[in-house]
C-alpha atoms as a PDB file:
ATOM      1  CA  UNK A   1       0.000   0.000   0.000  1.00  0.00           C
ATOM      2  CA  UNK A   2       1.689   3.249  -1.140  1.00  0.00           C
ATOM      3  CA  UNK A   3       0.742   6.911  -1.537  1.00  0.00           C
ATOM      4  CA  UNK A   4      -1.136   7.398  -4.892  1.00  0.00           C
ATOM      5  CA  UNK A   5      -1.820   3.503  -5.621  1.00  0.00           C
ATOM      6  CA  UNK A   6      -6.149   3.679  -4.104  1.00  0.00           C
ATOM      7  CA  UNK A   7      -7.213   2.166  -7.410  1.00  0.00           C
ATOM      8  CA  UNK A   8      -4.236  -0.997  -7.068  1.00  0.00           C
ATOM      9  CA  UNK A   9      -5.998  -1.407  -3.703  1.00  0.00           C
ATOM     10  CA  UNK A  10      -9.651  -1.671  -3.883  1.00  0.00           C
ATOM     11  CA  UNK A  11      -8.834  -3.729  -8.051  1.00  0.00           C
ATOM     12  CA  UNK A  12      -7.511  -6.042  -5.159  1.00  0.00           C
ATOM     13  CA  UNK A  13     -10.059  -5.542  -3.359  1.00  0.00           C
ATOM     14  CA  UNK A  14     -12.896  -6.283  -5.709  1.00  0.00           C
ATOM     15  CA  UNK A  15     -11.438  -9.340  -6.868  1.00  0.00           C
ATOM     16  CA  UNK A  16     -11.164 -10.928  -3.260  1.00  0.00           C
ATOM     17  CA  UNK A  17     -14.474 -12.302  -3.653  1.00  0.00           C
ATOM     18  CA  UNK A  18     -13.817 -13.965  -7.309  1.00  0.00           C
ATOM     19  CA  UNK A  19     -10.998 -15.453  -6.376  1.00  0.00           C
ATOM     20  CA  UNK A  20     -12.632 -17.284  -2.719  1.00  0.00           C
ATOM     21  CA  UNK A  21     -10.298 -15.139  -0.630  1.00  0.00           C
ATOM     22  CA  UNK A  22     -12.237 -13.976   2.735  1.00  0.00           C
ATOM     23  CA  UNK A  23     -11.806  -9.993   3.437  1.00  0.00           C
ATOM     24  CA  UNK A  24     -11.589  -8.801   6.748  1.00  0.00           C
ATOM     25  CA  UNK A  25     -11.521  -5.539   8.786  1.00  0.00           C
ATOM     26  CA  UNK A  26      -7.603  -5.118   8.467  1.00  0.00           C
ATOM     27  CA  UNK A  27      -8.031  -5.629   4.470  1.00  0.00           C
ATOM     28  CA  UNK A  28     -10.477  -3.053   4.079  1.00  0.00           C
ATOM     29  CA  UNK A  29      -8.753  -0.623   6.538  1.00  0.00           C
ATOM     30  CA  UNK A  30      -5.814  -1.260   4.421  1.00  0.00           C
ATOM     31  CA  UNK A  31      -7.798   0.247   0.931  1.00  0.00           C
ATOM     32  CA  UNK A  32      -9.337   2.789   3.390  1.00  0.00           C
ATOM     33  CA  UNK A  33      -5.641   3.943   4.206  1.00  0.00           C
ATOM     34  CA  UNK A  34      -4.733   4.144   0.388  1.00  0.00           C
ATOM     35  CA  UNK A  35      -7.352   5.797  -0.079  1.00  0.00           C
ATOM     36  CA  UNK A  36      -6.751   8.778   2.718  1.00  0.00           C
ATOM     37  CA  UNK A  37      -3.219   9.015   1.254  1.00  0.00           C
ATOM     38  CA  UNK A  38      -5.484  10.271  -2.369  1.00  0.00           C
ATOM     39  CA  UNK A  39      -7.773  11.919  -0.233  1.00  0.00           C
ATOM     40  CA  UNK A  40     -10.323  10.068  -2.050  1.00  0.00           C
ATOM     41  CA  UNK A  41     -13.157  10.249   0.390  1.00  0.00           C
ATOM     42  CA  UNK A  42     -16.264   9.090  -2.012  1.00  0.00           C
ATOM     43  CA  UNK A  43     -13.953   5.625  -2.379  1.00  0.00           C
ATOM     44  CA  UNK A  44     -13.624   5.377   1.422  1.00  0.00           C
ATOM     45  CA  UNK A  45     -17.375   5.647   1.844  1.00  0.00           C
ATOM     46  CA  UNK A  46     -18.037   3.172  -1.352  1.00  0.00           C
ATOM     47  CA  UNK A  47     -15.576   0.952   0.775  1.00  0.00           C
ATOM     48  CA  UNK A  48     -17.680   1.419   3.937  1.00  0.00           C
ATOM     49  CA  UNK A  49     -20.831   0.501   2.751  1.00  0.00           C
ATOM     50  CA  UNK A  50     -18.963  -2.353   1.081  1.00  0.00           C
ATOM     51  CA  UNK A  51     -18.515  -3.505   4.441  1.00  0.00           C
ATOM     52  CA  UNK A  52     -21.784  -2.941   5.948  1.00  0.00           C
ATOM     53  CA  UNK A  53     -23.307  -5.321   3.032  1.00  0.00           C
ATOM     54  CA  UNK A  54     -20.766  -7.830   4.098  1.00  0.00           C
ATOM     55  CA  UNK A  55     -21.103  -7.931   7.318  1.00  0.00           C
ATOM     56  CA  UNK A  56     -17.495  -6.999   8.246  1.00  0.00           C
ATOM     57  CA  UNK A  57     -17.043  -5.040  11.348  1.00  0.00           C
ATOM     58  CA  UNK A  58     -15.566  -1.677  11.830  1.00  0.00           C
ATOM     59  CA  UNK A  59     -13.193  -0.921  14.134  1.00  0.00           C
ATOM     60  CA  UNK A  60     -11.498   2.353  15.732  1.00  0.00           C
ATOM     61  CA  UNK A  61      -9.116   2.604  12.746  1.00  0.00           C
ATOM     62  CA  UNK A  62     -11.276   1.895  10.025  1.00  0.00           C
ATOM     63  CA  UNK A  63     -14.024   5.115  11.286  1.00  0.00           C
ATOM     64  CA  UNK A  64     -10.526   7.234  12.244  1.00  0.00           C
ATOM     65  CA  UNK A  65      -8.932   6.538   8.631  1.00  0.00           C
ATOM     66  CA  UNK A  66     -12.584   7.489   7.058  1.00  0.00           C
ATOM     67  CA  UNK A  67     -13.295  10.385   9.249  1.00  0.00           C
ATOM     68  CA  UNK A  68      -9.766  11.717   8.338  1.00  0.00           C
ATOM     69  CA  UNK A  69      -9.993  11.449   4.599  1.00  0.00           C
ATOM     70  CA  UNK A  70     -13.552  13.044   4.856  1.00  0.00           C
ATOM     71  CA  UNK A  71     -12.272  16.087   6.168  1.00  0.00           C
ATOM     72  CA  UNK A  72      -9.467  16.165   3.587  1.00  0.00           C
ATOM     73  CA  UNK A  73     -12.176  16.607   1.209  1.00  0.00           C
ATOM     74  CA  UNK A  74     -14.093  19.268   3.323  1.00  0.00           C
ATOM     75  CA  UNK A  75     -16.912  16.816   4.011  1.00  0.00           C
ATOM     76  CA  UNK A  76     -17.359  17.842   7.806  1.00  0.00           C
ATOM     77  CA  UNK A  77     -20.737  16.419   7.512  1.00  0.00           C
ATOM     78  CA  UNK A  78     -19.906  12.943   6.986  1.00  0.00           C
ATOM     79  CA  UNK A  79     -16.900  12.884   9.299  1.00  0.00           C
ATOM     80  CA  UNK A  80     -19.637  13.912  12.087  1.00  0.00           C
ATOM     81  CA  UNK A  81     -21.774  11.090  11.094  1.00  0.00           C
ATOM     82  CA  UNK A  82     -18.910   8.894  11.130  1.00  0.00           C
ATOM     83  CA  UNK A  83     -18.082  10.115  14.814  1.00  0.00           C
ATOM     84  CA  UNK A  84     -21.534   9.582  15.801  1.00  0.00           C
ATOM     85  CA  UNK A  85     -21.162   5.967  13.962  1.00  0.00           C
ATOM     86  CA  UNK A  86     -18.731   4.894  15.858  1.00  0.00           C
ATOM     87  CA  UNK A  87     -20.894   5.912  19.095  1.00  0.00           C
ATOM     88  CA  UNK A  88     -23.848   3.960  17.844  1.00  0.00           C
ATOM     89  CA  UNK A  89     -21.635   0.839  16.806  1.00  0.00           C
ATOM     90  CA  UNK A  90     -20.204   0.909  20.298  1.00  0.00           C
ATOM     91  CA  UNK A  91     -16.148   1.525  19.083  1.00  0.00           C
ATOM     92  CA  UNK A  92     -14.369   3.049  21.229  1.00  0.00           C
ATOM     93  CA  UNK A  93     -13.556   6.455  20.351  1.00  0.00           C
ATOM     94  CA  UNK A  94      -9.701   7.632  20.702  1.00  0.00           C
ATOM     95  CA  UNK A  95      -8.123  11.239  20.673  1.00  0.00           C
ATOM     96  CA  UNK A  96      -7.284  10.811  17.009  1.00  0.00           C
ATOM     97  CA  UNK A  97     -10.429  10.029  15.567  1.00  0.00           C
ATOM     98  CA  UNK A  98     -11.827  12.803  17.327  1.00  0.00           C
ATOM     99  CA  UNK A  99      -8.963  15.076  16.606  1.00  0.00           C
ATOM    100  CA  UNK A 100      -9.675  14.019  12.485  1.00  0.00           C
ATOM    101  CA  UNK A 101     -13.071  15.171  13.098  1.00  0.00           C
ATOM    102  CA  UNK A 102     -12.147  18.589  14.489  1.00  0.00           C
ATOM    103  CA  UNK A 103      -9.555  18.569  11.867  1.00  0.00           C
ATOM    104  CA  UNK A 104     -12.584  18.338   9.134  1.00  0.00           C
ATOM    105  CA  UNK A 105     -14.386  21.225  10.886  1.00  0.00           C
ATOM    106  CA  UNK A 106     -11.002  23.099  10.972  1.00  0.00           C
ATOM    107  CA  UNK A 107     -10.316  23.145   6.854  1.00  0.00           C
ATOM    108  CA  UNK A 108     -14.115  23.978   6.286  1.00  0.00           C
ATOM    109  CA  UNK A 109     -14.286  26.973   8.608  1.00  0.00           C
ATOM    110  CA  UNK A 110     -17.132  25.037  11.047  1.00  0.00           C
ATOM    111  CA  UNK A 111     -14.955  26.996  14.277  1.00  0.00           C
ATOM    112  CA  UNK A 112     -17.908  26.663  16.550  1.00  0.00           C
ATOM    113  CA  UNK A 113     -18.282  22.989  15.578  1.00  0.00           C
ATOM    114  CA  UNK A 114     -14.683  22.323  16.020  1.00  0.00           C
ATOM    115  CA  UNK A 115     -15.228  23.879  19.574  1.00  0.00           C
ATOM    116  CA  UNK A 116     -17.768  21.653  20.824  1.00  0.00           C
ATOM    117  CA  UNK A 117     -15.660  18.766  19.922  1.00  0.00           C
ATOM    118  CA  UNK A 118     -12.829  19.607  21.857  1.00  0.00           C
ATOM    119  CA  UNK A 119     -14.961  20.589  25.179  1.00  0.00           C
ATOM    120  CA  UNK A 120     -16.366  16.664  24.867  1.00  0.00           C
ATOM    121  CA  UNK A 121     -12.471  15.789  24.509  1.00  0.00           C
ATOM    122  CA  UNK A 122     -11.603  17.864  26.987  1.00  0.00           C
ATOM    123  CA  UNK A 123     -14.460  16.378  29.246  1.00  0.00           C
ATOM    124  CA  UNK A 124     -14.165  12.994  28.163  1.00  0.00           C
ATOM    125  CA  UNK A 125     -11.257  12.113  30.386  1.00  0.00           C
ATOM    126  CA  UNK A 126      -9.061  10.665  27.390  1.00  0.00           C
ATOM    127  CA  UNK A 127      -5.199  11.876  27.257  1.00  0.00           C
ATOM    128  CA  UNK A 128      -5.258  15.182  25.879  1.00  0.00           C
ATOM    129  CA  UNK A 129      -2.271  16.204  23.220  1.00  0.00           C
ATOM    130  CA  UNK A 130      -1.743  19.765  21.546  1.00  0.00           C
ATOM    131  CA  UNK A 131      -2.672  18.540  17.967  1.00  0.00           C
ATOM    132  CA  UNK A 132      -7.027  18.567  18.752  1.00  0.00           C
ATOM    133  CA  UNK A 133      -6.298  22.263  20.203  1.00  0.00           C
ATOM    134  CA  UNK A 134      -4.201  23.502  17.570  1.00  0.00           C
ATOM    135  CA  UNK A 135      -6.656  22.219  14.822  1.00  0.00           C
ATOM    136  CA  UNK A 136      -9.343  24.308  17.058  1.00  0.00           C
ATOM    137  CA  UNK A 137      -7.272  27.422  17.792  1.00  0.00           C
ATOM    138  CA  UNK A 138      -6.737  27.372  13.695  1.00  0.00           C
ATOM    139  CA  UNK A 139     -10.199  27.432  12.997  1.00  0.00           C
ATOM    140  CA  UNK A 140     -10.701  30.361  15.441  1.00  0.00           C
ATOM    141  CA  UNK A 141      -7.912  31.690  13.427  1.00  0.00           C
ATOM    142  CA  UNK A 142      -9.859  31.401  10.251  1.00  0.00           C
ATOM    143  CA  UNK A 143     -12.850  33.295  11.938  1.00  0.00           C
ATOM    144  CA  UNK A 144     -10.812  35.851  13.386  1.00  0.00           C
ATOM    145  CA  UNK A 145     -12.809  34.293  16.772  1.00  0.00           C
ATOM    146  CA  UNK A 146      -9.538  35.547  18.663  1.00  0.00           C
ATOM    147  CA  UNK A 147     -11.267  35.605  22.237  1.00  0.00           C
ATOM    148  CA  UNK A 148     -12.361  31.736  21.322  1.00  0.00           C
ATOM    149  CA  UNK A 149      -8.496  31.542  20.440  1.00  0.00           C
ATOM    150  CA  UNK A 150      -7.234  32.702  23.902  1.00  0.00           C
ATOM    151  CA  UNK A 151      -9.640  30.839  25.793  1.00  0.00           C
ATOM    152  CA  UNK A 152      -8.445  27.252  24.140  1.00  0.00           C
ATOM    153  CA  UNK A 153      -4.949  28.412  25.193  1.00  0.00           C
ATOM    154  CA  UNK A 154      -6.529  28.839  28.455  1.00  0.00           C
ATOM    155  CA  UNK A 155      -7.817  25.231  28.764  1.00  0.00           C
ATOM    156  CA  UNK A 156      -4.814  24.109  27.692  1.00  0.00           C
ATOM    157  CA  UNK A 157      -2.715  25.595  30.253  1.00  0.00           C
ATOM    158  CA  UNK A 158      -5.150  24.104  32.379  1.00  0.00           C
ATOM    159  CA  UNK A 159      -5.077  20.736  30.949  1.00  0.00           C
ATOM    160  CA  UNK A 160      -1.049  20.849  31.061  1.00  0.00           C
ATOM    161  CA  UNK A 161      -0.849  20.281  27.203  1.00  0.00           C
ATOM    162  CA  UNK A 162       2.181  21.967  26.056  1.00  0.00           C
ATOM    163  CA  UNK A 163       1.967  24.393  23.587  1.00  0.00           C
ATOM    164  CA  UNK A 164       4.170  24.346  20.508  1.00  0.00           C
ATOM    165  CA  UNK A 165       5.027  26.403  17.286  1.00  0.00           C
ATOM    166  CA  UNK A 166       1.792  26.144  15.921  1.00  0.00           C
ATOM    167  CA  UNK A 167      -0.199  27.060  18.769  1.00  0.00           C
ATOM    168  CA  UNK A 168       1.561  29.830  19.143  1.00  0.00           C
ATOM    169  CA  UNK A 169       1.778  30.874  15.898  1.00  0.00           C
ATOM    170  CA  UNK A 170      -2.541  30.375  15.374  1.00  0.00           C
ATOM    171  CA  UNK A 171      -3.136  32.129  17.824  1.00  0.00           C
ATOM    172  CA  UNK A 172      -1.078  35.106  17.254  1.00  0.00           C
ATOM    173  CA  UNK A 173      -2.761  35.568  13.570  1.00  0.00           C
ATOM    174  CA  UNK A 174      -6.340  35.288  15.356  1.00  0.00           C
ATOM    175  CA  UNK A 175      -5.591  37.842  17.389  1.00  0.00           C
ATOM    176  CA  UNK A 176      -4.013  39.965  14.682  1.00  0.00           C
ATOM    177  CA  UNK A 177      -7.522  39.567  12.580  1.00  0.00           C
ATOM    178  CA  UNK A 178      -9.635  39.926  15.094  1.00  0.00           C
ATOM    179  CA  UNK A 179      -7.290  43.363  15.228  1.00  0.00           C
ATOM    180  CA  UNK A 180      -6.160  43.133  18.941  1.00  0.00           C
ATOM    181  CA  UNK A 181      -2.256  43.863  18.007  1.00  0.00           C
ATOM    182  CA  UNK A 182      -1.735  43.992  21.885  1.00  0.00           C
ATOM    183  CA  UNK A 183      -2.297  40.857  22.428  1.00  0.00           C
ATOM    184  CA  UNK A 184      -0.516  39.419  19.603  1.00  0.00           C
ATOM    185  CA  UNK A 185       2.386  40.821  20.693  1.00  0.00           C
ATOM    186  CA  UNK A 186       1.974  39.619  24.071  1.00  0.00           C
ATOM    187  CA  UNK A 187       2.020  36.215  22.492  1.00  0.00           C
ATOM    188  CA  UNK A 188       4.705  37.014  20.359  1.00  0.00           C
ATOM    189  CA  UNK A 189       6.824  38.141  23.594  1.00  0.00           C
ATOM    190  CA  UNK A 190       5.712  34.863  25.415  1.00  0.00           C
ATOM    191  CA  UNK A 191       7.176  32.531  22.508  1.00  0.00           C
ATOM    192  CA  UNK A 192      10.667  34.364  23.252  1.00  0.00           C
ATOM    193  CA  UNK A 193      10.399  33.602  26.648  1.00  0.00           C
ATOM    194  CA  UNK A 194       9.507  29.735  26.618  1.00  0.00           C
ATOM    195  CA  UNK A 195      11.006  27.330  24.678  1.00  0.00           C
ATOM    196  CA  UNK A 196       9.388  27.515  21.910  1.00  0.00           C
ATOM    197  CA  UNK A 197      11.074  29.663  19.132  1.00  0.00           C
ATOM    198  CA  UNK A 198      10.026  32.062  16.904  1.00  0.00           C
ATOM    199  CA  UNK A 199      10.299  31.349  13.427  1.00  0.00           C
ATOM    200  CA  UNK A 200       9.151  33.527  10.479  1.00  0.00           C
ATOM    201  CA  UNK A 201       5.317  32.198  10.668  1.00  0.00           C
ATOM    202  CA  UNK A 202       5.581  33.775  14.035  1.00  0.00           C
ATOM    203  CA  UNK A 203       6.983  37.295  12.917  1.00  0.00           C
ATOM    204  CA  UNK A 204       5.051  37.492   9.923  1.00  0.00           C
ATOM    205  CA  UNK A 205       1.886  36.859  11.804  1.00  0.00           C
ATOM    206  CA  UNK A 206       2.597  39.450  14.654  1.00  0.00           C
ATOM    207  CA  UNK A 207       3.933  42.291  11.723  1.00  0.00           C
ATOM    208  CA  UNK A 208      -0.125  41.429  10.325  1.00  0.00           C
ATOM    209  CA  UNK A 209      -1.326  41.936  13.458  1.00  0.00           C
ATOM    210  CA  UNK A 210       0.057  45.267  13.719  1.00  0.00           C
ATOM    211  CA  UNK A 211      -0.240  46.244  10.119  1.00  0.00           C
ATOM    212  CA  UNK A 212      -4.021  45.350  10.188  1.00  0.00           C
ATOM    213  CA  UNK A 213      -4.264  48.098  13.453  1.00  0.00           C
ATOM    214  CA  UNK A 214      -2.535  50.761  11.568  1.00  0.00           C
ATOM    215  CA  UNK A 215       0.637  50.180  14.444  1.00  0.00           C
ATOM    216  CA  UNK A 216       3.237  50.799  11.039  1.00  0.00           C
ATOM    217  CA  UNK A 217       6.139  51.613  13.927  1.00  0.00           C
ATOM    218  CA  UNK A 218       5.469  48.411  15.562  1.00  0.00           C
ATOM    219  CA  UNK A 219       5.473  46.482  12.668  1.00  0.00           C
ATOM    220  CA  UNK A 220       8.561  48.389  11.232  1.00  0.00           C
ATOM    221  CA  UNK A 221      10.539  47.502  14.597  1.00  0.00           C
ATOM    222  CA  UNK A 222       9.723  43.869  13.940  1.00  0.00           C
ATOM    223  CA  UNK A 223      10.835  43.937  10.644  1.00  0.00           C
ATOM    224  CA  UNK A 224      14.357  45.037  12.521  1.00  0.00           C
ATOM    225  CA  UNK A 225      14.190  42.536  15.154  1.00  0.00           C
ATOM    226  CA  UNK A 226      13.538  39.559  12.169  1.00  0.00           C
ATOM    227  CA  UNK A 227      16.375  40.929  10.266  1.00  0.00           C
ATOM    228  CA  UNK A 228      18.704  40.962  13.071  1.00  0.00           C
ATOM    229  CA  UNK A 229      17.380  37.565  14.322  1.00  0.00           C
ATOM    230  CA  UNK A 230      18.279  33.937  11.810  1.00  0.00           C
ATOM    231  CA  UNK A 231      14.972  33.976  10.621  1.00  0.00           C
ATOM    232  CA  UNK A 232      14.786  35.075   7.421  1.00  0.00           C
ATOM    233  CA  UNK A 233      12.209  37.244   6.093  1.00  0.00           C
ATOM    234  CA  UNK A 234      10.063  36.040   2.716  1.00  0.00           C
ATOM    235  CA  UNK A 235       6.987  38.176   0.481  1.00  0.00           C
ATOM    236  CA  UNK A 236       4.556  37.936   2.712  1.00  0.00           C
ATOM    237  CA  UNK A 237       7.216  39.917   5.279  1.00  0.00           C
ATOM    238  CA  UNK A 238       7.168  42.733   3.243  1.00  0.00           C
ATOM    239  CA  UNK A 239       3.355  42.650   1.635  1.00  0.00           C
END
């Protein structure tokens, strides 16, 4: 099973039953995966309801592969109603396949969505990890929801998940749209002061911020600090 080789896998697939070989669930999560590596979501759910008429069972990874390749396709819709599959089929849910699903609300700007699907993470009790709230804090970042932004860094301080570059870095462009420079700089400030570094994401984000709030001197004197720093300024820099 490689990257870019779907159709190999369900040709195999198809011809399982001609040739008297029994499929199983690891079979058909196998196609699923080759299928999430082509984002080729309408073949995962052909594949699903291949299943379903065969009686095979689904198991965490086969609704966590699906609900993943659904949201690389922007269809938030089905990943839901694969979540709330899994629920009704009694599989045990896991931080990834819920972190897919807020991943699919992420990419097609559902932030509020994505929000209510980390508070049940949060509340479920499983092990939290950064990767569910930086999905979250990026669709804020897509809404310019900047207070919705802060408050997930909030929980996660909370929750003891560390933040990394990303976090960072999402958050500091929501609060730069939502045009609360002050704050993005605060955040900026705080990255220099933890251990995670600043890279150019980070400066370009926080010379937005100030741009967008008319702070040109700010902005300017970042523009200094990047050039004096190793990270190396690009177009958007300078846009």
């Amino acid at each position: 099973e490689v990257a870019g080789e779907w159709e190999t896998a369900l040709r195999f697939l198809s011809a399982m039953p001609l040739r008297k070989v029994e499929s199983n669930t690891i079979t058909f999560n196998a196609a699923i995966s080759a299928c999430r590596q082509a984002a080729e979501w309408e073949r995962t759910l052909w594949i699903l309801r291949t299943m379903e008429r065969g009686n095979v069972e689904k198991d965490m990874v086969t609704y966590t592969f699906a609900i993943s390749v659904c949201g690389m396709g922007r269809e938030w819709e089905r990943a839901l109603q694969l979540l709330d599959g899994m629920a009704r089929n009694k599989v045990r849910s896991s931080m990834i396949a819920l972190g897919a699903a807020i991943t699919a609300c992420e990419v097609s700007g559902q932030w509020e969505i994505a929000l209510r699907l980390l508070k049940a993470i949060v509340q479920s009790g499983l092990e939290l990890n950064a990767i569910s709230f930086n999905a979250a804090i990026s669709a804020c970042e897509k809404a310019a929801s900047w207070e919705n932004a802060l408050r997930i860094l909030r929980v996660m301080s909370q929750s003891k998940v560390e933040l990394d570059r990303i976090t960072c870095n999402a958050s500091i462009s929501a609060c730069g749209q939502g045009s609360h420079w002050k704050k993005a700089l605060q955040l900026f400030s705080g990255m220099g002061q933890s251990v995670v570094e600043v890279d150019r994401i980070s400066f370009n984000a926080s010379i937005s911020a100030c741009e967008n709030s008319g702070k040109w001197q700010k902005a300017m004197q970042l523009i200094g600090a990047m050039l004096c720093s190793r990270v190396e300024p690009d177009v958007t820099t300078f846009a």
